[in-house]
C-alpha atoms as a PDB file:
ATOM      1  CA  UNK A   1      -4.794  40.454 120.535  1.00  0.00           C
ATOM      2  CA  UNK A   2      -4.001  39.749 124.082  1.00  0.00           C
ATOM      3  CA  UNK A   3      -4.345  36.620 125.840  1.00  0.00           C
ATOM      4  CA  UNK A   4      -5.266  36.187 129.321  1.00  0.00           C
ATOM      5  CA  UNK A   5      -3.196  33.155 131.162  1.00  0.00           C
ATOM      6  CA  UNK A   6      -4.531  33.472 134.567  1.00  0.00           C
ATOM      7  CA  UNK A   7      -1.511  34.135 136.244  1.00  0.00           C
ATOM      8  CA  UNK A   8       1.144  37.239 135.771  1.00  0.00           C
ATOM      9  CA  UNK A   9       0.499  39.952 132.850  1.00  0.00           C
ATOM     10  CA  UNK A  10      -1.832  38.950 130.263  1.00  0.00           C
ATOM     11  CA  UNK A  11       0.003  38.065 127.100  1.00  0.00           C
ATOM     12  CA  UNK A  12       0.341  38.992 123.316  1.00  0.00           C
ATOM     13  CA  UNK A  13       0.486  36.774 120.347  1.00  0.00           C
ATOM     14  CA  UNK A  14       3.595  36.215 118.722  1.00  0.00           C
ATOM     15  CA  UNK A  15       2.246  36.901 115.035  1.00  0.00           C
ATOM     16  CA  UNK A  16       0.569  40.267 116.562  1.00  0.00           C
ATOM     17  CA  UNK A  17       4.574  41.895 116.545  1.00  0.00           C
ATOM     18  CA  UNK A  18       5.836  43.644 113.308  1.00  0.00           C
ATOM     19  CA  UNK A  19       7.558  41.421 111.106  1.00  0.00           C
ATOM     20  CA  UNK A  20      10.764  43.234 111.460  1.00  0.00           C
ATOM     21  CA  UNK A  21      10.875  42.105 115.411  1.00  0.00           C
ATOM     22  CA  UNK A  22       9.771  38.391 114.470  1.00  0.00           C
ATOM     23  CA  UNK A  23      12.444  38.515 111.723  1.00  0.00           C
ATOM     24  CA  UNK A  24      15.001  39.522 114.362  1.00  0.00           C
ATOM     25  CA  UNK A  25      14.077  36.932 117.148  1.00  0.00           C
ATOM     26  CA  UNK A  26      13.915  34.105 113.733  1.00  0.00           C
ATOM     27  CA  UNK A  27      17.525  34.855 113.005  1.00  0.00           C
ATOM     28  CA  UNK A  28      18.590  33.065 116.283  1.00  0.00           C
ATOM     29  CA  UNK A  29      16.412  29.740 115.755  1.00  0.00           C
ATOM     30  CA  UNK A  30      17.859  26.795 114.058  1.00  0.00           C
ATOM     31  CA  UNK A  31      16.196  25.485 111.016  1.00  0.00           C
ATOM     32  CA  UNK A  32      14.311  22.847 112.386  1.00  0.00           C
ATOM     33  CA  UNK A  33      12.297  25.667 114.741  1.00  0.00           C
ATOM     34  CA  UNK A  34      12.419  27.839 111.960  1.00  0.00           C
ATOM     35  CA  UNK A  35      10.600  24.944 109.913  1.00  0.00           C
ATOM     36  CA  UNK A  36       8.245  24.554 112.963  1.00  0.00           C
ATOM     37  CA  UNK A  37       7.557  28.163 113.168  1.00  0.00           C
ATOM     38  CA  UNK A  38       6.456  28.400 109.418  1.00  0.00           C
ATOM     39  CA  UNK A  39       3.989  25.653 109.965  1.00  0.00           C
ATOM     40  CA  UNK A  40       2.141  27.995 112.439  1.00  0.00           C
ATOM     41  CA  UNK A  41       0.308  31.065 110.300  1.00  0.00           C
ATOM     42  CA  UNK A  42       0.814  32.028 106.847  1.00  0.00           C
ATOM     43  CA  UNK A  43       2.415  35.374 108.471  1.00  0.00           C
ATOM     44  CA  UNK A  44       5.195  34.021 110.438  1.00  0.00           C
ATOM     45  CA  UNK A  45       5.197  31.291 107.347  1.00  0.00           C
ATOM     46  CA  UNK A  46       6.624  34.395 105.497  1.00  0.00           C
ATOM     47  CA  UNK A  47       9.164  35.591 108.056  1.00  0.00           C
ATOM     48  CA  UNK A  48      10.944  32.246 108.903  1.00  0.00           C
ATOM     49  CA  UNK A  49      11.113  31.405 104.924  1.00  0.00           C
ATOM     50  CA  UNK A  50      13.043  34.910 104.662  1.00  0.00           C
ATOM     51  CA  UNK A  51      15.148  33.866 107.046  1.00  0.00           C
ATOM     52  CA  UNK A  52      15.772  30.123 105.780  1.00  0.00           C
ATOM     53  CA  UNK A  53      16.501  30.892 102.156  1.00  0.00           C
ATOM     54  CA  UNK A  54      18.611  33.997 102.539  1.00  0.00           C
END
């Protein structure tokens, strides 16, 4: 899905990239994000538990 902003490229959604990428980018975010981001859809919910409990 791509979202239009008005200004600049139009964007894509964050839980529209292959879990592999989000799993890469949630390895840098401290726990508290990483608690924040698995709050926001039951995919990325998956990807930033991965990363907590390893």
């Amino acid at each position: 899905m791509v979202v239009e902003t008005g200004c600049g490229p139009p964007m894509k959604r964050l839980d529209t990239l292959p879990n592999e990428l989000i799993g890469e980018i949630a390895i840098s975010l401290d726990n508290g994000t990483l608690a924040t981001l698995s709050l926001v859809s039951r995919k990325l919910r998956a990807v930033a538990q991965g990363v907590l409990y390893r």
